[in-house]
PDB file of N, CA and C in Angstrom:
ATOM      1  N   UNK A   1     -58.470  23.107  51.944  1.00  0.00           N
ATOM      2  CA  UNK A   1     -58.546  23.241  53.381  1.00  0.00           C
ATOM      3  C   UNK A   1     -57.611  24.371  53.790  1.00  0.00           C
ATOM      4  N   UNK A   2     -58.258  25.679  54.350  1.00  0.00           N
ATOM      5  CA  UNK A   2     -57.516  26.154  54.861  1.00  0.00           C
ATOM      6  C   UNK A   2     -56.363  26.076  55.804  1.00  0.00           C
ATOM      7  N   UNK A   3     -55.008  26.577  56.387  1.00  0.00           N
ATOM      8  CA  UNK A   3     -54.424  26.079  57.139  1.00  0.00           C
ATOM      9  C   UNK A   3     -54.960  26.654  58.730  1.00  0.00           C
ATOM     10  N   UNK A   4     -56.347  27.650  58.679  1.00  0.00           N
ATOM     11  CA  UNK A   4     -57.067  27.061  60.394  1.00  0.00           C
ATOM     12  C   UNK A   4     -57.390  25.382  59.991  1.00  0.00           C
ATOM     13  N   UNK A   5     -58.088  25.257  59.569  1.00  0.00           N
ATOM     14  CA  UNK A   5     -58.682  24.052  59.240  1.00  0.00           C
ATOM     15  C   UNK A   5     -57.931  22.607  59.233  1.00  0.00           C
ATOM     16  N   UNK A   6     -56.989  22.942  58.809  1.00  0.00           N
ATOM     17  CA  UNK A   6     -56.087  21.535  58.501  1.00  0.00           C
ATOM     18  C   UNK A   6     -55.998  21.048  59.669  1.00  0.00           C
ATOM     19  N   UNK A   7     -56.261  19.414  59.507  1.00  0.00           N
ATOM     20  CA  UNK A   7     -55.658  19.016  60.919  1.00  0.00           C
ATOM     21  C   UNK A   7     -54.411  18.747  61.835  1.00  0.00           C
ATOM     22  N   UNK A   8     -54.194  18.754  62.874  1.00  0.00           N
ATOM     23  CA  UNK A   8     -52.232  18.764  63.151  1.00  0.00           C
ATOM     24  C   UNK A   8     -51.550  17.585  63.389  1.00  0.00           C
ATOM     25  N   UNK A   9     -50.817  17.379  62.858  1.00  0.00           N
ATOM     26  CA  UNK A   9     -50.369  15.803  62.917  1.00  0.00           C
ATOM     27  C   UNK A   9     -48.792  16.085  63.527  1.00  0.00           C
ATOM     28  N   UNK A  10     -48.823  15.159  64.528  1.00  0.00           N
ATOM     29  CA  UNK A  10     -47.534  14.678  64.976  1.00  0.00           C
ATOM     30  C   UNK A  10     -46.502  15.104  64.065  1.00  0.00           C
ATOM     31  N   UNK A  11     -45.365  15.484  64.336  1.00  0.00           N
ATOM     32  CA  UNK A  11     -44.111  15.150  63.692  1.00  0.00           C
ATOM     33  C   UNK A  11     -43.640  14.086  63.495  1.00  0.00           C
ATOM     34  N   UNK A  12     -42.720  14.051  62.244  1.00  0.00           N
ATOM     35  CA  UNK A  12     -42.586  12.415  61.859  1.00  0.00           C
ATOM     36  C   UNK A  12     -41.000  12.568  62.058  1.00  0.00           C
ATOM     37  N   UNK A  13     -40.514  11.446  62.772  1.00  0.00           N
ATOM     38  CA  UNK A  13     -39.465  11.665  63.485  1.00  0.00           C
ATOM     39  C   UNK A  13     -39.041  10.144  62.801  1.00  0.00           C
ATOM     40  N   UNK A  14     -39.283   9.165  62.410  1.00  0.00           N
ATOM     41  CA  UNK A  14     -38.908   8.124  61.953  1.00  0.00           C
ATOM     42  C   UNK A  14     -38.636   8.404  60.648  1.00  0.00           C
ATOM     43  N   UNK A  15     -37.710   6.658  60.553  1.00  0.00           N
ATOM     44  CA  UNK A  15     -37.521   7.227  58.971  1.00  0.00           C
ATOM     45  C   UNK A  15     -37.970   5.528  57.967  1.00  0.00           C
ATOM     46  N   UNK A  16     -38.212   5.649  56.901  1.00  0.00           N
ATOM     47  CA  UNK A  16     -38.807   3.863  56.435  1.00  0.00           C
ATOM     48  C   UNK A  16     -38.200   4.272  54.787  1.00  0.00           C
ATOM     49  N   UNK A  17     -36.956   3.404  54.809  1.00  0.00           N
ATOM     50  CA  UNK A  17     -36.633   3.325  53.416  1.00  0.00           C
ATOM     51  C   UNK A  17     -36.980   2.538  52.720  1.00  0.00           C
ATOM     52  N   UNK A  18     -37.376   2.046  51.737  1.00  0.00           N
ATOM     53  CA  UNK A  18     -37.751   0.795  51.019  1.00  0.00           C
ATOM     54  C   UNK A  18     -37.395   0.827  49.541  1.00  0.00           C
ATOM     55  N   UNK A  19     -37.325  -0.038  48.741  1.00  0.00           N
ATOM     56  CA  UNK A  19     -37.349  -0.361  47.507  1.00  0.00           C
ATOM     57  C   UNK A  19     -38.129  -1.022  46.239  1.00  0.00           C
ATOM     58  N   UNK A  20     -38.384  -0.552  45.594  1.00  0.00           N
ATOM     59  CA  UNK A  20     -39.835  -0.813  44.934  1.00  0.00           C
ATOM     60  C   UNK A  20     -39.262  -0.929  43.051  1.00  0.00           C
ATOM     61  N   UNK A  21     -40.699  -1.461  42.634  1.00  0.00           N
ATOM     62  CA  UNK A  21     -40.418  -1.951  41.265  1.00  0.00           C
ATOM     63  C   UNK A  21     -40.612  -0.480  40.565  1.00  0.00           C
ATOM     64  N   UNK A  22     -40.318  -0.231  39.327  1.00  0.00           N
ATOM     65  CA  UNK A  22     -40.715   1.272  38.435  1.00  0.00           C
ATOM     66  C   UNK A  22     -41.972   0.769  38.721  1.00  0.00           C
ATOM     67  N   UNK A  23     -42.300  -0.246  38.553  1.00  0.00           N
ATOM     68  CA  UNK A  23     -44.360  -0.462  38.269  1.00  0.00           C
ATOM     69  C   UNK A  23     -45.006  -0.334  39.473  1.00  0.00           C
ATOM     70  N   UNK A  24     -44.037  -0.678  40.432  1.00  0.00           N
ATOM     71  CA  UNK A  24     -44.803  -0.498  41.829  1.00  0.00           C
ATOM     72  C   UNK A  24     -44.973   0.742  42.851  1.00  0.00           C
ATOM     73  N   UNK A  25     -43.980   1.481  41.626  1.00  0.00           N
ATOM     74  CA  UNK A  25     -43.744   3.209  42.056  1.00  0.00           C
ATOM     75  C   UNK A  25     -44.477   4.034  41.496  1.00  0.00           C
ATOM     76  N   UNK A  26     -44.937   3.680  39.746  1.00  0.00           N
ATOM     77  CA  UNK A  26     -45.492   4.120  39.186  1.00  0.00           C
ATOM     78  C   UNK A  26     -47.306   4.004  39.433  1.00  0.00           C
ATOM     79  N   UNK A  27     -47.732   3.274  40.055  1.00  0.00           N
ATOM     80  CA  UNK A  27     -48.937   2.251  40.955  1.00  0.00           C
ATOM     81  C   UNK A  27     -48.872   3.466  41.846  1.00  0.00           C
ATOM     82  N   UNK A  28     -48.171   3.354  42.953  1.00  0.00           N
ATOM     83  CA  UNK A  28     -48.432   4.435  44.186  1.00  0.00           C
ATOM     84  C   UNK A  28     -48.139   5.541  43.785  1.00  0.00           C
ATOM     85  N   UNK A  29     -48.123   6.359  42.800  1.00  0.00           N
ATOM     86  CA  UNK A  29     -47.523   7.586  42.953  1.00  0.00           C
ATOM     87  C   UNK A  29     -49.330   7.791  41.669  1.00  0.00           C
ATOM     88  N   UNK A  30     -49.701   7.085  40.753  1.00  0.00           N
ATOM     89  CA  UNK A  30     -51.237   6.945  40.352  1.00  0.00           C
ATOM     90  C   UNK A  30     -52.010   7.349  41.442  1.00  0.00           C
ATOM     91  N   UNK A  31     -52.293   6.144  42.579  1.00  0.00           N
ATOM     92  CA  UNK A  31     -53.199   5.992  43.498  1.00  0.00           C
ATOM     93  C   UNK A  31     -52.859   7.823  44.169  1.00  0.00           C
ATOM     94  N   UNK A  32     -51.638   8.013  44.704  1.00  0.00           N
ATOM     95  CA  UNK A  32     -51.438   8.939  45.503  1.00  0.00           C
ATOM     96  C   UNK A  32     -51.848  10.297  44.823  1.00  0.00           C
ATOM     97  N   UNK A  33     -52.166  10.800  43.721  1.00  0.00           N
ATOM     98  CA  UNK A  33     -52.885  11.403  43.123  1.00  0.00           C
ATOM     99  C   UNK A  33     -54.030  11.500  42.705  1.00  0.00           C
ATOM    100  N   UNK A  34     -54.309  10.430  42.405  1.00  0.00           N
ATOM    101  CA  UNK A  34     -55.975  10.006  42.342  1.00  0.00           C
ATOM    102  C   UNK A  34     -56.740  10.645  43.733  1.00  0.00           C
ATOM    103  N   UNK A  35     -55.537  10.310  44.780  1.00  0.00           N
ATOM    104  CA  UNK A  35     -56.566  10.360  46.129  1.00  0.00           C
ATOM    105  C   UNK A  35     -56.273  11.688  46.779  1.00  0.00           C
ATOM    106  N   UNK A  36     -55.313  12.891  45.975  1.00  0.00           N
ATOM    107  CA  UNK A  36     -54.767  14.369  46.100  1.00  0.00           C
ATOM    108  C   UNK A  36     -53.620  14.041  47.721  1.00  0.00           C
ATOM    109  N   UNK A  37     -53.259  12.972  47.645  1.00  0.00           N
ATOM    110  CA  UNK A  37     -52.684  12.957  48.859  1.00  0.00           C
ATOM    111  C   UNK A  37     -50.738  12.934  48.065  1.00  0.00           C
ATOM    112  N   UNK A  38     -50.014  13.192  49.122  1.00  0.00           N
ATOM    113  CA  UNK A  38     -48.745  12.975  48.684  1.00  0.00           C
ATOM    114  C   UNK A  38     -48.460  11.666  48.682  1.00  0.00           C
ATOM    115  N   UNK A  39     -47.626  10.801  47.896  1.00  0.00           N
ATOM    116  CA  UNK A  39     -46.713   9.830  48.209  1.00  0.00           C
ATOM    117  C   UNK A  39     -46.376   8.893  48.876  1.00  0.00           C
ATOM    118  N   UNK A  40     -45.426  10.002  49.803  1.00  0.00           N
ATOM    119  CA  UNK A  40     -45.448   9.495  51.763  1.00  0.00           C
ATOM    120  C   UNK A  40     -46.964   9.118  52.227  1.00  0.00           C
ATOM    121  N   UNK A  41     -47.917  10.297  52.340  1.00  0.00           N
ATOM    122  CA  UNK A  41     -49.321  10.330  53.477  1.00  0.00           C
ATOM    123  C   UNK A  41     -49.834   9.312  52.707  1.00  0.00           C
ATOM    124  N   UNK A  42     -49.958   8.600  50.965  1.00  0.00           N
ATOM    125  CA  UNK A  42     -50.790   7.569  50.666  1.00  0.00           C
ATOM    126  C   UNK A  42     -49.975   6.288  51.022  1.00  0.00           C
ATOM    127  N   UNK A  43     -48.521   6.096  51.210  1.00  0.00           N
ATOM    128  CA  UNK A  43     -48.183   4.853  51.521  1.00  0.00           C
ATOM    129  C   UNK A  43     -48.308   4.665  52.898  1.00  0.00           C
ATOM    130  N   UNK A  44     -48.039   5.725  53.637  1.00  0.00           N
ATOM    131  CA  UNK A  44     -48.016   5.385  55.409  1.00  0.00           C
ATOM    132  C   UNK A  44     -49.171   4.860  55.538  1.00  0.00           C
ATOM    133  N   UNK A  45     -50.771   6.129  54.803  1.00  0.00           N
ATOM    134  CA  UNK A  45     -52.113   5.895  55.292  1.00  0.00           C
ATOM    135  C   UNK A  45     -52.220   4.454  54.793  1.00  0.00           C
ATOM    136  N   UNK A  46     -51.820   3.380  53.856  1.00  0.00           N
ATOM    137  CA  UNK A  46     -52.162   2.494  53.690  1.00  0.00           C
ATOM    138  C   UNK A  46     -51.593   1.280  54.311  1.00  0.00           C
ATOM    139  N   UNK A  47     -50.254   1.715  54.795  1.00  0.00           N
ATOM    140  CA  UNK A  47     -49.559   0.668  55.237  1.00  0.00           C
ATOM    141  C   UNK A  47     -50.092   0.696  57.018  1.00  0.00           C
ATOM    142  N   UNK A  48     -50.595   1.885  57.184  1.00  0.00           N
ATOM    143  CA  UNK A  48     -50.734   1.849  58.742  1.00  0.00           C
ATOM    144  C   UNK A  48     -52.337   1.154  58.613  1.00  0.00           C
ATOM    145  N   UNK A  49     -52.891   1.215  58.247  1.00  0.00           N
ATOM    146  CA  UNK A  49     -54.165   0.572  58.044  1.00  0.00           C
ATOM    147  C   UNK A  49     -53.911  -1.000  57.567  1.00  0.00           C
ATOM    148  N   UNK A  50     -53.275  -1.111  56.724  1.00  0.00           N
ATOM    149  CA  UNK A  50     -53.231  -2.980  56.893  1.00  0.00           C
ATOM    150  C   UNK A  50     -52.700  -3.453  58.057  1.00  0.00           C
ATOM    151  N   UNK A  51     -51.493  -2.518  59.115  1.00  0.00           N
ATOM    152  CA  UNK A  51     -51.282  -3.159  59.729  1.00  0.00           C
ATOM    153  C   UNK A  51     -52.233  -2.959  61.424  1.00  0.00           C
ATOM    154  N   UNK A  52     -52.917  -2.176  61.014  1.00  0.00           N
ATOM    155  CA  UNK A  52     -53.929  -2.291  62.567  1.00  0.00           C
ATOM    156  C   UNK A  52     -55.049  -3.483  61.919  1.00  0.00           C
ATOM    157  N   UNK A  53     -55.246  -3.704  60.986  1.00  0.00           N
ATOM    158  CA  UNK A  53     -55.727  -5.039  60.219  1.00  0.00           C
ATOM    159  C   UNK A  53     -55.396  -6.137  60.509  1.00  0.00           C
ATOM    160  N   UNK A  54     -54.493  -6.319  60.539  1.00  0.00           N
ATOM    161  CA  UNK A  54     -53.148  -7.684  60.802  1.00  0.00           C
ATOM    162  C   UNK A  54     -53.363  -8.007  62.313  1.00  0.00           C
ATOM    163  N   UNK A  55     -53.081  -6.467  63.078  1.00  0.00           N
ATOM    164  CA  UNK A  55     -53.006  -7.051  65.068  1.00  0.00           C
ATOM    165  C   UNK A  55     -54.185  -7.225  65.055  1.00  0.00           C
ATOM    166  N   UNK A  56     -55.232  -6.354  64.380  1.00  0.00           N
ATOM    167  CA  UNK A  56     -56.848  -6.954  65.073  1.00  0.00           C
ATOM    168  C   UNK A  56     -56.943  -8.085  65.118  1.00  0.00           C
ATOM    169  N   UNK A  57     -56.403  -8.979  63.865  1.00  0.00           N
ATOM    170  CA  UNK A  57     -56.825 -10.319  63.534  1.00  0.00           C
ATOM    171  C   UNK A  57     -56.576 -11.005  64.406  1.00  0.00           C
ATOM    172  N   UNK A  58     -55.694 -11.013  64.853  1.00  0.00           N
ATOM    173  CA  UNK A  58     -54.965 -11.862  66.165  1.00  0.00           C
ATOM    174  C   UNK A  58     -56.019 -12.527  66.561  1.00  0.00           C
ATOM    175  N   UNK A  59     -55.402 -13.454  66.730  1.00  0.00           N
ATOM    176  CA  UNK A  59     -56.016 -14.851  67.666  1.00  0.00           C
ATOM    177  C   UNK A  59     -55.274 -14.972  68.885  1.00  0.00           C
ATOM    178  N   UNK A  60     -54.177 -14.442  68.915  1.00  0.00           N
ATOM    179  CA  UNK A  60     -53.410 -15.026  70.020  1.00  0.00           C
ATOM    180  C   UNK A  60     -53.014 -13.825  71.077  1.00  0.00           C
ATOM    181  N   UNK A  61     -53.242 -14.077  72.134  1.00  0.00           N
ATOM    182  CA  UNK A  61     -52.705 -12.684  72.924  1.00  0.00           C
ATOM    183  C   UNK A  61     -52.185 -13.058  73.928  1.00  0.00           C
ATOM    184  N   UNK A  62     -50.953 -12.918  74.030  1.00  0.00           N
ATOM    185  CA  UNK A  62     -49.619 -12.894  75.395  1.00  0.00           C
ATOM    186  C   UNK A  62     -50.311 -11.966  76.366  1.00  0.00           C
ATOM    187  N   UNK A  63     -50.520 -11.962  77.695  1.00  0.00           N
ATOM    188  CA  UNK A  63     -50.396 -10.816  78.839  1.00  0.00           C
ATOM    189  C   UNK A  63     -49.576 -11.225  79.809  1.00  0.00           C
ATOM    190  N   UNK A  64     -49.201  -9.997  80.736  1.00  0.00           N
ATOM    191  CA  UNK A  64     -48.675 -10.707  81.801  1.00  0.00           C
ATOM    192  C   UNK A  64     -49.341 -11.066  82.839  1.00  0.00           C
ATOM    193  N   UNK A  65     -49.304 -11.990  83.498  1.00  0.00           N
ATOM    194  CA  UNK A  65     -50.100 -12.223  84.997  1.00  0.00           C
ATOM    195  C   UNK A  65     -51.458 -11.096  85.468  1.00  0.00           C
ATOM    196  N   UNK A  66     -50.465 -10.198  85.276  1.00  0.00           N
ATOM    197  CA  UNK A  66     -51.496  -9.480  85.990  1.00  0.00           C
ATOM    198  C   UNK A  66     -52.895  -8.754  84.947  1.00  0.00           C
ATOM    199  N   UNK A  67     -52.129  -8.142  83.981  1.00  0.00           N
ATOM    200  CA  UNK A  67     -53.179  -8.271  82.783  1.00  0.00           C
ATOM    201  C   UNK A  67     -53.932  -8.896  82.686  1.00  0.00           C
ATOM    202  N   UNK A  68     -53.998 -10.563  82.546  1.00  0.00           N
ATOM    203  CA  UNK A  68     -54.772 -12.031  82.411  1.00  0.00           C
ATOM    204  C   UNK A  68     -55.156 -11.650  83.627  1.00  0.00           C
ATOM    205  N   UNK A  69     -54.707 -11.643  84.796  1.00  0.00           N
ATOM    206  CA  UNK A  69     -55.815 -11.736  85.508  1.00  0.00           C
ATOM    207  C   UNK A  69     -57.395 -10.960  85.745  1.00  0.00           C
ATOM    208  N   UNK A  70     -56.881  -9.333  85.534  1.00  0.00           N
ATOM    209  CA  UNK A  70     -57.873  -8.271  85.288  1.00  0.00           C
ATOM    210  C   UNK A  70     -58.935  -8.787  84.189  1.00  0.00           C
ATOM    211  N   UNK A  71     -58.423  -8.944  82.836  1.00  0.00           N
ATOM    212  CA  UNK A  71     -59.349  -9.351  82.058  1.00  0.00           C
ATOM    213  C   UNK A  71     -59.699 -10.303  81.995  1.00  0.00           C
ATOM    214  N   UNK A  72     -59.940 -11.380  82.768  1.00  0.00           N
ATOM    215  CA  UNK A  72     -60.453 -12.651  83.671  1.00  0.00           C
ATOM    216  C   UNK A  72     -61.569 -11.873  84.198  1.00  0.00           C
ATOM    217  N   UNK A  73     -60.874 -10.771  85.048  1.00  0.00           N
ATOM    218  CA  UNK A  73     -62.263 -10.529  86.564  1.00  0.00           C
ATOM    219  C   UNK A  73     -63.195  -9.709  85.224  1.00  0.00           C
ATOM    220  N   UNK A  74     -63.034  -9.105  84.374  1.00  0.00           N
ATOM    221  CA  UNK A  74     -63.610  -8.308  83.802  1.00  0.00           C
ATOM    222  C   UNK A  74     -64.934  -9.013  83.000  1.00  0.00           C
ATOM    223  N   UNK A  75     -64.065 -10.671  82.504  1.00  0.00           N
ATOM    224  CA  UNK A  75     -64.814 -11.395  81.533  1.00  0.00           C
ATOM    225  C   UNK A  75     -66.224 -11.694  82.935  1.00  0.00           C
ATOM    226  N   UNK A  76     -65.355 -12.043  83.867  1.00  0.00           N
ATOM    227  CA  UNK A  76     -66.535 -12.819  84.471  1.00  0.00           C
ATOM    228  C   UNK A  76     -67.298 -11.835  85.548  1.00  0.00           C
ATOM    229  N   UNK A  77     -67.274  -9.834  85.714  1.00  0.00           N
ATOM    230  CA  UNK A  77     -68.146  -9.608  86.213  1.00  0.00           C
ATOM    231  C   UNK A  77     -69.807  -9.535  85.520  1.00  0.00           C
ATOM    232  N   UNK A  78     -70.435  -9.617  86.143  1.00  0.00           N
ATOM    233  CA  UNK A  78     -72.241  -9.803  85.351  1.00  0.00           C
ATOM    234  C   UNK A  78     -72.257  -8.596  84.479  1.00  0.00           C
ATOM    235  N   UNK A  79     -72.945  -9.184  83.286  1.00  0.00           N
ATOM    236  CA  UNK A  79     -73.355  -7.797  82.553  1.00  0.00           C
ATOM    237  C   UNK A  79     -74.677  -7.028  83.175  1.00  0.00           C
ATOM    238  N   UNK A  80     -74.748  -5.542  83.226  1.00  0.00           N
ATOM    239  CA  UNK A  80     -75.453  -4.775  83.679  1.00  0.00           C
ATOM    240  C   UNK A  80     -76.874  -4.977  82.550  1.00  0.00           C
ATOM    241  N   UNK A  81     -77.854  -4.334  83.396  1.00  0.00           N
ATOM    242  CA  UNK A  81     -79.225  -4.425  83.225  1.00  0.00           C
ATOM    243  C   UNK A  81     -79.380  -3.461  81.627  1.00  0.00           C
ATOM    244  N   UNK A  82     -79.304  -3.219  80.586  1.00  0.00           N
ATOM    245  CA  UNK A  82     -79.466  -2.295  79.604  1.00  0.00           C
ATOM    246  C   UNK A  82     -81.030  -2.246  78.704  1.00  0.00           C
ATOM    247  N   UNK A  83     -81.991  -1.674  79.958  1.00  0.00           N
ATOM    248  CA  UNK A  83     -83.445  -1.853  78.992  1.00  0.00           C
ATOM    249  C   UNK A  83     -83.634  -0.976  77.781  1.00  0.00           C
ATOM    250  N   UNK A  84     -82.933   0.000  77.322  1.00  0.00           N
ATOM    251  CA  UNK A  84     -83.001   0.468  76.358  1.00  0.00           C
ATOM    252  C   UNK A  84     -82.094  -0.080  74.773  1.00  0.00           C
ATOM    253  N   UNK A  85     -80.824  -1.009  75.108  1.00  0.00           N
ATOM    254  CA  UNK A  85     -80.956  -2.066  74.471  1.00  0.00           C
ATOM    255  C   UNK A  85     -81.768  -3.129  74.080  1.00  0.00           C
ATOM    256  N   UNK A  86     -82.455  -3.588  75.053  1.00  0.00           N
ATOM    257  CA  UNK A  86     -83.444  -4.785  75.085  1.00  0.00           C
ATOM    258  C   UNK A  86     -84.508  -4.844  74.562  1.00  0.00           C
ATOM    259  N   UNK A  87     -84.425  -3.074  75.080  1.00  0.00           N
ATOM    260  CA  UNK A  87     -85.904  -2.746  73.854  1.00  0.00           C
ATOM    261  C   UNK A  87     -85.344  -2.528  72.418  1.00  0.00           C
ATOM    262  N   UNK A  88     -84.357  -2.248  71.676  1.00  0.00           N
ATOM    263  CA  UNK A  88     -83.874  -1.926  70.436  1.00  0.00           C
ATOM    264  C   UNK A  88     -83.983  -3.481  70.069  1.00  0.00           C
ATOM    265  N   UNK A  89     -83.267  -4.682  70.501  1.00  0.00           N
ATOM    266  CA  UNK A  89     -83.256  -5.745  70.133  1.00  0.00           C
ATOM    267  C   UNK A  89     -84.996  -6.739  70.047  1.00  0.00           C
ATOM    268  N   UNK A  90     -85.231  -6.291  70.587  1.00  0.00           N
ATOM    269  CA  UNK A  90     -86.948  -6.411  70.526  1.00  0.00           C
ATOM    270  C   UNK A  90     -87.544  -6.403  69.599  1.00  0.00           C
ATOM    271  N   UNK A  91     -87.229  -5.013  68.494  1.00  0.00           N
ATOM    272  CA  UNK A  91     -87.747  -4.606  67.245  1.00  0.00           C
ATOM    273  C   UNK A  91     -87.291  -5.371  66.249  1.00  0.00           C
ATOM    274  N   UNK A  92     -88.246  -5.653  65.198  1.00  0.00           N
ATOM    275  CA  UNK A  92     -87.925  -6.488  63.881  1.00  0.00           C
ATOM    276  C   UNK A  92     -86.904  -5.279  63.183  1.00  0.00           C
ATOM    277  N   UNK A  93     -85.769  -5.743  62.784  1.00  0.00           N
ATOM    278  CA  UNK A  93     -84.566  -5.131  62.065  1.00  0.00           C
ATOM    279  C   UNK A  93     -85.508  -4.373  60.500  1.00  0.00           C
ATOM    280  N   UNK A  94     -85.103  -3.156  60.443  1.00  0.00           N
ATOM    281  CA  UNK A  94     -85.621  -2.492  59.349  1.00  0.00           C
ATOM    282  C   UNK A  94     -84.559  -2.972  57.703  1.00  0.00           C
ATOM    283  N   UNK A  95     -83.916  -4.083  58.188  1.00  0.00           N
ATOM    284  CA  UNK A  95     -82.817  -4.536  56.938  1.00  0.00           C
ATOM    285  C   UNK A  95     -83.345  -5.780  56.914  1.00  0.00           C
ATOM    286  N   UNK A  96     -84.361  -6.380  56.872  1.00  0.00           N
ATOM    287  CA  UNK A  96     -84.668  -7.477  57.031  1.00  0.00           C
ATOM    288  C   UNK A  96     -86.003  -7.507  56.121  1.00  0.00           C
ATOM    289  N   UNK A  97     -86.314  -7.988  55.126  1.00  0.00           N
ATOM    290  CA  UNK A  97     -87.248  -8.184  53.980  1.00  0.00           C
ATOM    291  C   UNK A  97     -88.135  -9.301  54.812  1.00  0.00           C
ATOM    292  N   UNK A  98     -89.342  -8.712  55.293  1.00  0.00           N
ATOM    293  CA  UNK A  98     -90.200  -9.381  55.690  1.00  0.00           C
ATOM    294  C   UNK A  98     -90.240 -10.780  54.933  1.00  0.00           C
ATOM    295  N   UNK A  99     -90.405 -10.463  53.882  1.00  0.00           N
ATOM    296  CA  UNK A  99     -91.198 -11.385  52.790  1.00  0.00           C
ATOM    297  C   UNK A  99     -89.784 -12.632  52.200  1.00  0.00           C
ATOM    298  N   UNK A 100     -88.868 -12.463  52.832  1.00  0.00           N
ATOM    299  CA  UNK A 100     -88.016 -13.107  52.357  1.00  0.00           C
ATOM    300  C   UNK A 100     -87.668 -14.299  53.374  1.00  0.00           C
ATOM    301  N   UNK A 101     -88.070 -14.221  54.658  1.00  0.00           N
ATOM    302  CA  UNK A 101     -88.066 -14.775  55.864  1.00  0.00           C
ATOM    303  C   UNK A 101     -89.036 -16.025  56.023  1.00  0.00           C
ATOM    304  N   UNK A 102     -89.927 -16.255  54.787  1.00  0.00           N
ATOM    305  CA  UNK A 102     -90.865 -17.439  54.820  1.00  0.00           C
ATOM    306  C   UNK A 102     -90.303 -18.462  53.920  1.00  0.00           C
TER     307      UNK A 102
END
């Protein structure tokens, strides 16, 4: 990738020390080559991805008053008319084995 090309990433202004096994260094620093990435960019890219994993999962969500209330009015305004959905949902799914359905 050229450097027009490359994409621009934030400055990394934090800092994350940690401590790891030889095997568990020797593991990420494999993967982080395998995947031509450095080190750092394969542990962040992986650790930042389990953890937007983790909040999605959530079951539980704190708001304040006023938050809860908005997404209250939001749950309960009517859903809009979408005939070009209605017509997509209409159609027999092209992932769906006719013949397997009897």
């Amino acid at each position: 990738m050229s450097p027009e090309t490359a994409p621009q990433r934030a400055p990394r202004e934090g800092r994350i020390n940690l401590r790891a096994t030889s095997r568990q260094e020797s593991l990420l620093r494999q993967a982080a080559a395998a995947t031509d990435r450095s080190l750092t960019d394969f542990i962040l890219d992986s650790a930042v991805t389990q953890a937007e994993r983790v909040l999605t999962d959530r079951r539980w969500f704190v708001l304040e008053d006023e938050r809860w209330e908005e997404f209250q009015r939001l749950l309960d305004t009517p859903v809009r008319e979408m005939p070009k959905l209605r017509a997509l949902f209409s159609r027999p799914s092209p992932f769906v084995d006719r013949d397997d359905q009897d």
